[in-house]
PDB file of N, CA and C in Angstrom:
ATOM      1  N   UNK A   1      23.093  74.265  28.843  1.00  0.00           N
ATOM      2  CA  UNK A   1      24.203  73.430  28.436  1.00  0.00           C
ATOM      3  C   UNK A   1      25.501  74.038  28.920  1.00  0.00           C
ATOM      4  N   UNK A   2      26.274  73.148  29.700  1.00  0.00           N
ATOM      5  CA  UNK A   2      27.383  73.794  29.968  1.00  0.00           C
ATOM      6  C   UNK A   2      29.050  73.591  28.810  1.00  0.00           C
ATOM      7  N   UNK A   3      29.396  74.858  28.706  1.00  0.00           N
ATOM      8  CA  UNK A   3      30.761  75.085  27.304  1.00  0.00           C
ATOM      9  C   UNK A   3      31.516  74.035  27.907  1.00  0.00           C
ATOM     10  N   UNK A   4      32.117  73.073  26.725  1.00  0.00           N
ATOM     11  CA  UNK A   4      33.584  72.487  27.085  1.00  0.00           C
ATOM     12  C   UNK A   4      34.280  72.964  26.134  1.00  0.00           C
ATOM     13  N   UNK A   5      34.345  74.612  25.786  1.00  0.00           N
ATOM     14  CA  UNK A   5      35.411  75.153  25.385  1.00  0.00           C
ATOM     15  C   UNK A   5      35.311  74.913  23.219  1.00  0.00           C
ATOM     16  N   UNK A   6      36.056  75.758  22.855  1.00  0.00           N
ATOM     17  CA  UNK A   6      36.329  75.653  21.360  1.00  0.00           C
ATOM     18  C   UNK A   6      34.640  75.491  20.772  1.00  0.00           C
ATOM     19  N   UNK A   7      34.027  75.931  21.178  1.00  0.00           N
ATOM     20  CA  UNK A   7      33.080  76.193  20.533  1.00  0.00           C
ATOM     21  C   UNK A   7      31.666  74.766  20.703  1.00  0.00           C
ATOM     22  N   UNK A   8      32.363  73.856  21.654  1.00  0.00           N
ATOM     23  CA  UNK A   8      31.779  72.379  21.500  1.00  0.00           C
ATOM     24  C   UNK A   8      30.883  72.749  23.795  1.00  0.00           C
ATOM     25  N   UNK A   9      29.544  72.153  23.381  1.00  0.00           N
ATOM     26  CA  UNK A   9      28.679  72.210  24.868  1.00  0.00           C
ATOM     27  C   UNK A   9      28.417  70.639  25.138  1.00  0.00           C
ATOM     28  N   UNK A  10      28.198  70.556  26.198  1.00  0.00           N
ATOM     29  CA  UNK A  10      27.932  69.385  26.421  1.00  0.00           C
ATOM     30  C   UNK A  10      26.167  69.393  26.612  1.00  0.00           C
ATOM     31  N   UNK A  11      25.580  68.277  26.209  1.00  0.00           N
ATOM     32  CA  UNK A  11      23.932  68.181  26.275  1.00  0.00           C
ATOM     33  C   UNK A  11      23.924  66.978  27.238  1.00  0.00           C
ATOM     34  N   UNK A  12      22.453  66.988  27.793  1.00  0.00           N
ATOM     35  CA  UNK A  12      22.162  66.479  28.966  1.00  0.00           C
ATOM     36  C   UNK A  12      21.099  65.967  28.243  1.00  0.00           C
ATOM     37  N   UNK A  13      20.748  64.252  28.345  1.00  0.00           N
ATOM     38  CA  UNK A  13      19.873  63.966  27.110  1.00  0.00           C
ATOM     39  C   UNK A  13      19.177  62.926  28.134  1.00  0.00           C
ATOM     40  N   UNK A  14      17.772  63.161  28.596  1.00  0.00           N
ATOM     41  CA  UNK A  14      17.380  61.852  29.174  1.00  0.00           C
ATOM     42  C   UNK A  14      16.429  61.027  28.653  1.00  0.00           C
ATOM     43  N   UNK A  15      16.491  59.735  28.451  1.00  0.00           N
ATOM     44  CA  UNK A  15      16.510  58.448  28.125  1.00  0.00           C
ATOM     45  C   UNK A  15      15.543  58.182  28.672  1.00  0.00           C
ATOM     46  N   UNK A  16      14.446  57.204  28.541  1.00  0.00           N
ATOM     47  CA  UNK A  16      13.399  56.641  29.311  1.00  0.00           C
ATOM     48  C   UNK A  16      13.796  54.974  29.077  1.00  0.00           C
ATOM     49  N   UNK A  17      13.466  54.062  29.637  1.00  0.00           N
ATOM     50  CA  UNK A  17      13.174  52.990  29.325  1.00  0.00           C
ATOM     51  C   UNK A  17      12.387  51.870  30.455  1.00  0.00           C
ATOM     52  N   UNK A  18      12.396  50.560  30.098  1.00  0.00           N
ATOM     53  CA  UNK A  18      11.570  49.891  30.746  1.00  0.00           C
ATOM     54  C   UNK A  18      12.880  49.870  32.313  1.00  0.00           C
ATOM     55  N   UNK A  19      11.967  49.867  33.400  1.00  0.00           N
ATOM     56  CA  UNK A  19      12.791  49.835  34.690  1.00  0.00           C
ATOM     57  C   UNK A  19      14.233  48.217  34.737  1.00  0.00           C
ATOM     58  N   UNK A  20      13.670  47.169  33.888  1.00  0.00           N
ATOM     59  CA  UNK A  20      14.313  45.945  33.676  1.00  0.00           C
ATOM     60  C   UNK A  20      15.368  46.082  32.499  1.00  0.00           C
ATOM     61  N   UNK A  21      15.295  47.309  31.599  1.00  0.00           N
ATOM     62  CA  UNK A  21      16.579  47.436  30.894  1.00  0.00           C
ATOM     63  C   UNK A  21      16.889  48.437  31.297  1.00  0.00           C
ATOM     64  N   UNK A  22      16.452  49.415  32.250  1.00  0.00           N
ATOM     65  CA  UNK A  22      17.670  50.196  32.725  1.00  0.00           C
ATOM     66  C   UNK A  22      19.140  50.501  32.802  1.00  0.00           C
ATOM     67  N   UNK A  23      19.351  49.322  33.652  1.00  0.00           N
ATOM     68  CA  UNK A  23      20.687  49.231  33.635  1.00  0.00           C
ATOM     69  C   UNK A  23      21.585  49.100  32.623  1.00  0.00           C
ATOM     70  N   UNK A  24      21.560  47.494  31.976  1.00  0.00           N
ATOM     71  CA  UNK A  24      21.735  48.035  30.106  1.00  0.00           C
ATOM     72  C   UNK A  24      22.113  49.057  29.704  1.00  0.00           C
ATOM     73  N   UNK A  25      20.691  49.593  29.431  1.00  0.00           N
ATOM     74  CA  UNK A  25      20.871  50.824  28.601  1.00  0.00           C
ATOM     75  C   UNK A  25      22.371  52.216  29.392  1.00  0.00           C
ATOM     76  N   UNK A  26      22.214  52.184  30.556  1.00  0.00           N
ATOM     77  CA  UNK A  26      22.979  53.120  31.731  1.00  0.00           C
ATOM     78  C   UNK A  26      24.368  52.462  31.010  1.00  0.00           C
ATOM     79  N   UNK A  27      24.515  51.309  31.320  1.00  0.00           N
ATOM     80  CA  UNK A  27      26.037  50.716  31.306  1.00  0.00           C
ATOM     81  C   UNK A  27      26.337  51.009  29.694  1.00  0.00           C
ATOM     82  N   UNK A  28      25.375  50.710  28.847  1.00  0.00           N
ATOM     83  CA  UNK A  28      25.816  51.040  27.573  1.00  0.00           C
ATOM     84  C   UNK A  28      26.007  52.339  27.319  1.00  0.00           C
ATOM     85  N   UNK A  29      25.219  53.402  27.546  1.00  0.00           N
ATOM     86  CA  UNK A  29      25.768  54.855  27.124  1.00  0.00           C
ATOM     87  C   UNK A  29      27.014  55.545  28.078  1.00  0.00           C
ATOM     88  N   UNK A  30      27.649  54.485  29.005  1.00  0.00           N
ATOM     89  CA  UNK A  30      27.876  54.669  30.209  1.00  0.00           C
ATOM     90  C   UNK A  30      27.494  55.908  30.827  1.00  0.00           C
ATOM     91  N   UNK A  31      26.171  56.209  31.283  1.00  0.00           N
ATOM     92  CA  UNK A  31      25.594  57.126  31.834  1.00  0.00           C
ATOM     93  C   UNK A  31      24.968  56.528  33.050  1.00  0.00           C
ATOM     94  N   UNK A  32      24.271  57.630  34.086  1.00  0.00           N
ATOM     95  CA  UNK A  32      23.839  57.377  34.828  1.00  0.00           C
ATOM     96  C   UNK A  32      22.081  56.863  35.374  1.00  0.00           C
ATOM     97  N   UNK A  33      21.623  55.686  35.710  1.00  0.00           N
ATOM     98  CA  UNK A  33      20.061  55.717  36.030  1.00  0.00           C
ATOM     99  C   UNK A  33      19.834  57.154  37.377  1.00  0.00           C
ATOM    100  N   UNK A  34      18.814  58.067  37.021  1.00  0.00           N
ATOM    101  CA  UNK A  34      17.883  58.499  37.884  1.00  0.00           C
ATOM    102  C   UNK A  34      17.309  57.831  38.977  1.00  0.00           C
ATOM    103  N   UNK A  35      17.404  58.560  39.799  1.00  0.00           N
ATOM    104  CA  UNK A  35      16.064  58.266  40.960  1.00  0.00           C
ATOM    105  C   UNK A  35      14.383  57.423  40.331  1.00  0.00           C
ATOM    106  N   UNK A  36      14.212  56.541  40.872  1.00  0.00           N
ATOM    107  CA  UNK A  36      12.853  55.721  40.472  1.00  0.00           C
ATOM    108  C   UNK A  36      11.924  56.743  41.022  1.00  0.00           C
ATOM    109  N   UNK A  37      10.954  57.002  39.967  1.00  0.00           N
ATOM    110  CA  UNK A  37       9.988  57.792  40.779  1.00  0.00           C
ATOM    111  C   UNK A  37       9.450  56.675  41.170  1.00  0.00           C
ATOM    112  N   UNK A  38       8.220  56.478  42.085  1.00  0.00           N
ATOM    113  CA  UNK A  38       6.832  55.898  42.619  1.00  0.00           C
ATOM    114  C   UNK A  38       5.514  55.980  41.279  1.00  0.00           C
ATOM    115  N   UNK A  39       5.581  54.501  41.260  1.00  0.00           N
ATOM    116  CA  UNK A  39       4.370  54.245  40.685  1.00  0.00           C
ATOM    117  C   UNK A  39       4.759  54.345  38.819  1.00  0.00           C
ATOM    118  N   UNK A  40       5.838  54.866  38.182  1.00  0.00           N
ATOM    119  CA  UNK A  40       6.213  55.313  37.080  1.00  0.00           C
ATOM    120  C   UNK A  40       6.393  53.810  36.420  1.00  0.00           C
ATOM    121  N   UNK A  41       5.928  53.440  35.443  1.00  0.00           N
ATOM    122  CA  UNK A  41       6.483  52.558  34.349  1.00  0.00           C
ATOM    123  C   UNK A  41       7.613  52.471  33.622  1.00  0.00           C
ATOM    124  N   UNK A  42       8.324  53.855  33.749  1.00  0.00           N
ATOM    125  CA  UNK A  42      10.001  53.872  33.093  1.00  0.00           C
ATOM    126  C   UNK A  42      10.937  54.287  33.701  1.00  0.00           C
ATOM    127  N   UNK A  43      12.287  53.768  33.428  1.00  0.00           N
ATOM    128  CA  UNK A  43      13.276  54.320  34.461  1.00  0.00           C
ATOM    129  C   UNK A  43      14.034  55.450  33.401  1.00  0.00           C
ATOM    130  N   UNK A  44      14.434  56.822  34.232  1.00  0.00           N
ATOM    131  CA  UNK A  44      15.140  57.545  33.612  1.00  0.00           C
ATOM    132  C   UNK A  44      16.477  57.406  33.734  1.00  0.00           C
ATOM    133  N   UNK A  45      17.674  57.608  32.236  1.00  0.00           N
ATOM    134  CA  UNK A  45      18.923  57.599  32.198  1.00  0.00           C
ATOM    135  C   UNK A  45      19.262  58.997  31.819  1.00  0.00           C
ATOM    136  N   UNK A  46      20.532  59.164  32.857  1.00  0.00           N
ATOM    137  CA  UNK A  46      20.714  60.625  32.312  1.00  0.00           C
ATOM    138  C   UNK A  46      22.129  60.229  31.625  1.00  0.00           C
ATOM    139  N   UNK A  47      21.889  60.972  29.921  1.00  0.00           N
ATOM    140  CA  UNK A  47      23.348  60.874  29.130  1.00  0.00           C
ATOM    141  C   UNK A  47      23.641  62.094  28.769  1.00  0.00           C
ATOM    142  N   UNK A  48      25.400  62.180  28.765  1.00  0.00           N
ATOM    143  CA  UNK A  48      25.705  63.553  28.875  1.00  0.00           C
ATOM    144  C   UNK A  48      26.719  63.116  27.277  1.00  0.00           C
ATOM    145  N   UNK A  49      26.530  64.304  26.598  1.00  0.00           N
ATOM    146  CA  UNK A  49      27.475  64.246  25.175  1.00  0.00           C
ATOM    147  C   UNK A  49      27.737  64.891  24.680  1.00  0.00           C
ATOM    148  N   UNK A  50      28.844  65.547  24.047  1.00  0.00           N
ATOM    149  CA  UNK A  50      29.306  66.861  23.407  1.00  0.00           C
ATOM    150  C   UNK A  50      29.021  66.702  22.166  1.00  0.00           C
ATOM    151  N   UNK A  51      28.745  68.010  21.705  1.00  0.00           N
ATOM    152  CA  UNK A  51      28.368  68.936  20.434  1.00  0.00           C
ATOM    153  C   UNK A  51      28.809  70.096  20.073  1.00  0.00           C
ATOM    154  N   UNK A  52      28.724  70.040  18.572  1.00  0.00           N
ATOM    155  CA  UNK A  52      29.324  71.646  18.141  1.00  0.00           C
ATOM    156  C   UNK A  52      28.198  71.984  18.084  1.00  0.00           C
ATOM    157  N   UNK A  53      27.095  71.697  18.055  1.00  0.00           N
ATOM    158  CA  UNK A  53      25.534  72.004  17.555  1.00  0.00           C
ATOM    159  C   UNK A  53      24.621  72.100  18.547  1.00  0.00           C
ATOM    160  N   UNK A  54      23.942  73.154  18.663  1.00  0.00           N
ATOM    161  CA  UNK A  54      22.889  73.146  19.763  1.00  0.00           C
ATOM    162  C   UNK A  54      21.493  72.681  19.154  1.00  0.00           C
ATOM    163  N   UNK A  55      20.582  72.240  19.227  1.00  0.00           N
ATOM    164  CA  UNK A  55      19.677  71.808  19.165  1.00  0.00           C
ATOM    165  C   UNK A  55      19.398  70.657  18.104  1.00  0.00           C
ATOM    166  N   UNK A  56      20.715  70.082  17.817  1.00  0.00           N
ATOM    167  CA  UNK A  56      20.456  69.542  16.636  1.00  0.00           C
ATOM    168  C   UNK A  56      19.850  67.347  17.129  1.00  0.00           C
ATOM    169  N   UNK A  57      18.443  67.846  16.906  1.00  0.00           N
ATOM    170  CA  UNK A  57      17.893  66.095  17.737  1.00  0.00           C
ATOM    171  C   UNK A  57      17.971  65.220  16.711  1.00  0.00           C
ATOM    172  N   UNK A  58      18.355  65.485  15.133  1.00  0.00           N
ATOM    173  CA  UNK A  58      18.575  64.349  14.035  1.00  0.00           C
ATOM    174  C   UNK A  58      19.881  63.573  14.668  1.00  0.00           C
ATOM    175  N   UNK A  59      21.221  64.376  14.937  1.00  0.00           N
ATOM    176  CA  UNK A  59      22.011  63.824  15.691  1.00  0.00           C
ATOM    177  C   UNK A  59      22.182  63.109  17.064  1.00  0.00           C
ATOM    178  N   UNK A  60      21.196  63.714  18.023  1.00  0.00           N
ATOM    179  CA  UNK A  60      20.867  62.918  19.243  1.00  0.00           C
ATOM    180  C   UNK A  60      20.471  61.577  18.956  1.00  0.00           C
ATOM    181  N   UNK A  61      19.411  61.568  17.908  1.00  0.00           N
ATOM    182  CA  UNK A  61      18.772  60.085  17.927  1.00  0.00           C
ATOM    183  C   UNK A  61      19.761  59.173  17.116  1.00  0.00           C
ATOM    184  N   UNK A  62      20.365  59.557  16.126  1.00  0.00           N
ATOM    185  CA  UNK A  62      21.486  59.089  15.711  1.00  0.00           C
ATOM    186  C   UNK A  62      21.756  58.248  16.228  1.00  0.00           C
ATOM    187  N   UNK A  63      23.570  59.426  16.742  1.00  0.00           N
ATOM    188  CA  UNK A  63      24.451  58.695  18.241  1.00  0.00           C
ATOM    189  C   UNK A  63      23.514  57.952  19.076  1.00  0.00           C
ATOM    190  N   UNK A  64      22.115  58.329  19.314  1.00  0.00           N
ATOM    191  CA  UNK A  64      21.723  56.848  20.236  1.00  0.00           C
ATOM    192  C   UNK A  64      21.476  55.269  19.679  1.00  0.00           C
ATOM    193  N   UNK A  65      20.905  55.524  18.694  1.00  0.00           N
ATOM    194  CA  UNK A  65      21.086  54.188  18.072  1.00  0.00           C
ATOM    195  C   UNK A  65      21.950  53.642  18.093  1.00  0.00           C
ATOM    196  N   UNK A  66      23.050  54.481  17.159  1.00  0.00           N
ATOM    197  CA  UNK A  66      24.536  53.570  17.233  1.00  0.00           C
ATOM    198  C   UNK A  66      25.034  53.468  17.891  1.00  0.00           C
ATOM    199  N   UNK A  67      24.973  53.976  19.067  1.00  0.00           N
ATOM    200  CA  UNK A  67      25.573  53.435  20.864  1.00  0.00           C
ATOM    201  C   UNK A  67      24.600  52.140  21.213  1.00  0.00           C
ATOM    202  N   UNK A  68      23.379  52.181  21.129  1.00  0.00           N
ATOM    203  CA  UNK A  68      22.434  51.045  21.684  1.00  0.00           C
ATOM    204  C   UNK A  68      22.570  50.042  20.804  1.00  0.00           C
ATOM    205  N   UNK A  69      22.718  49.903  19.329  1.00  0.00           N
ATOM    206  CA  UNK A  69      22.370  48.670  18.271  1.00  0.00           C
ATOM    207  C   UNK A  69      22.782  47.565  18.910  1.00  0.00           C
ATOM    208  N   UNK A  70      23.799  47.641  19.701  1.00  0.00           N
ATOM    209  CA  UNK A  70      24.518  46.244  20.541  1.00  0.00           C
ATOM    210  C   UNK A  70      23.238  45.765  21.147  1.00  0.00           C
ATOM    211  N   UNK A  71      22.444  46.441  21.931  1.00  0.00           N
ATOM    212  CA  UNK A  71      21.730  45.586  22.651  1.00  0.00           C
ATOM    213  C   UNK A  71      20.204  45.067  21.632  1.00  0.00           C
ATOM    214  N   UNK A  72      19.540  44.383  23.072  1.00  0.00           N
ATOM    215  CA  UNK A  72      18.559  43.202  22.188  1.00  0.00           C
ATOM    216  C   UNK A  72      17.973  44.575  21.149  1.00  0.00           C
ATOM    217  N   UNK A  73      16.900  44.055  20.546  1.00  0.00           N
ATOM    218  CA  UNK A  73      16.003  44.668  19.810  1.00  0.00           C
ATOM    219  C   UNK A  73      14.691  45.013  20.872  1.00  0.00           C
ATOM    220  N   UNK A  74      14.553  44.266  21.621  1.00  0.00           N
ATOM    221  CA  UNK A  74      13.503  44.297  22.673  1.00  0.00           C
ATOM    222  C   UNK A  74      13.829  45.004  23.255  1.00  0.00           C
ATOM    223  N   UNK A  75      14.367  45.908  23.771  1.00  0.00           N
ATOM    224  CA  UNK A  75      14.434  46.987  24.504  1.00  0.00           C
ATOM    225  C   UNK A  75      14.151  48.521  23.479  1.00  0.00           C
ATOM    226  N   UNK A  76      13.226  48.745  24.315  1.00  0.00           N
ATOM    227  CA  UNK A  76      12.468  50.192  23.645  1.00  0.00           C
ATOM    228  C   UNK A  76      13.026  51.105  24.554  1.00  0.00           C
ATOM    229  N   UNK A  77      13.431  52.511  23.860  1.00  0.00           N
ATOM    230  CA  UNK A  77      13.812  53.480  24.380  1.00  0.00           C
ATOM    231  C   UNK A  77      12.887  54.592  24.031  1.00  0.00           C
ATOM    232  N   UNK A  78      12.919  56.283  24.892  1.00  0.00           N
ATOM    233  CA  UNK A  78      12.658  57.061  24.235  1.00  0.00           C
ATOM    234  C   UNK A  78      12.963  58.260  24.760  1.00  0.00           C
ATOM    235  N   UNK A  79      13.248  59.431  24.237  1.00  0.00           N
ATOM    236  CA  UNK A  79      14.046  60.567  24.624  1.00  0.00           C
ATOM    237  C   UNK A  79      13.460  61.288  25.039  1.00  0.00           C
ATOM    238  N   UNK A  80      12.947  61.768  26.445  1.00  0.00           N
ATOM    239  CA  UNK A  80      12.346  62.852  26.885  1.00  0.00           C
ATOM    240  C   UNK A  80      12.831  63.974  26.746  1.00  0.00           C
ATOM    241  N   UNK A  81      12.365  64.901  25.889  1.00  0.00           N
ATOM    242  CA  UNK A  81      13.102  66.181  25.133  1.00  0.00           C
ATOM    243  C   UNK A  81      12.570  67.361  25.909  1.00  0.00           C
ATOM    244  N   UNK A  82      11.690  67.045  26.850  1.00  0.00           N
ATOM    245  CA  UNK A  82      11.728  68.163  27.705  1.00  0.00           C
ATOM    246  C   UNK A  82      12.085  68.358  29.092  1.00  0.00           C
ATOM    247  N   UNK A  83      12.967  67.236  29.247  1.00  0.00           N
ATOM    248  CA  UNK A  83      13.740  67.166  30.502  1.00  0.00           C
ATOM    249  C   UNK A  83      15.088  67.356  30.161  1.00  0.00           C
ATOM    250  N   UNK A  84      15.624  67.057  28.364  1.00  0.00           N
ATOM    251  CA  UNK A  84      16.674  67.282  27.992  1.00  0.00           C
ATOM    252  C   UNK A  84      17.292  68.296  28.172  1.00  0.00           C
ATOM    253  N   UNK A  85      18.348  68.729  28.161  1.00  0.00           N
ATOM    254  CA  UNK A  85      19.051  70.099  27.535  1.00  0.00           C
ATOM    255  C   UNK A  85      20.135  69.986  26.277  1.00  0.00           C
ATOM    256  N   UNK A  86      19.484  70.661  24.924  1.00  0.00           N
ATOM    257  CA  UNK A  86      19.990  70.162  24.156  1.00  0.00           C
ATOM    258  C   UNK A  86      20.534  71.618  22.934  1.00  0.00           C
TER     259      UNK A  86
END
């Protein structure tokens, strides 16, 4: 995780979802879609977000909800926590 100072890091949190809400989801966390792998069923989003807290994933899933609730209900997400840095 890289410091943005006063004690607060920024985490690198990636996102899975269906390749058709990708974008969505990207424009909503305004983060970035990944490279498509070949042959993969989900597209990865990479979201970047500051914290005073290192490892804390009650708060990751949180803030994601309440950033996503806008969109449909039909769109399933899920947090690959070992590609994360958290």
């Amino acid at each position: 995780m890289k410091s943005k100072g006063f004690g607060r890091t920024e985490q690198t949190i990636i996102v899975t979802v269906a390749p058709s809400d990708a974008e969505a989801v990207a424009k909503k966390l305004d983060a970035r879609m990944l490279p498509a792998v070949p042959d993969s069923t989900f597209t990865a989003v990479e979201w970047k977000r500051i914290t005073v807290r290192r490892g804390d994933d009650d708060d990751i899933v949180w803030h994601l909800n309440v950033a996503l609730r806008e969109l449909p209900e039909t769109i399933k997400w899920n947090i690959d926590w070992r590609a994360s840095t958290y």
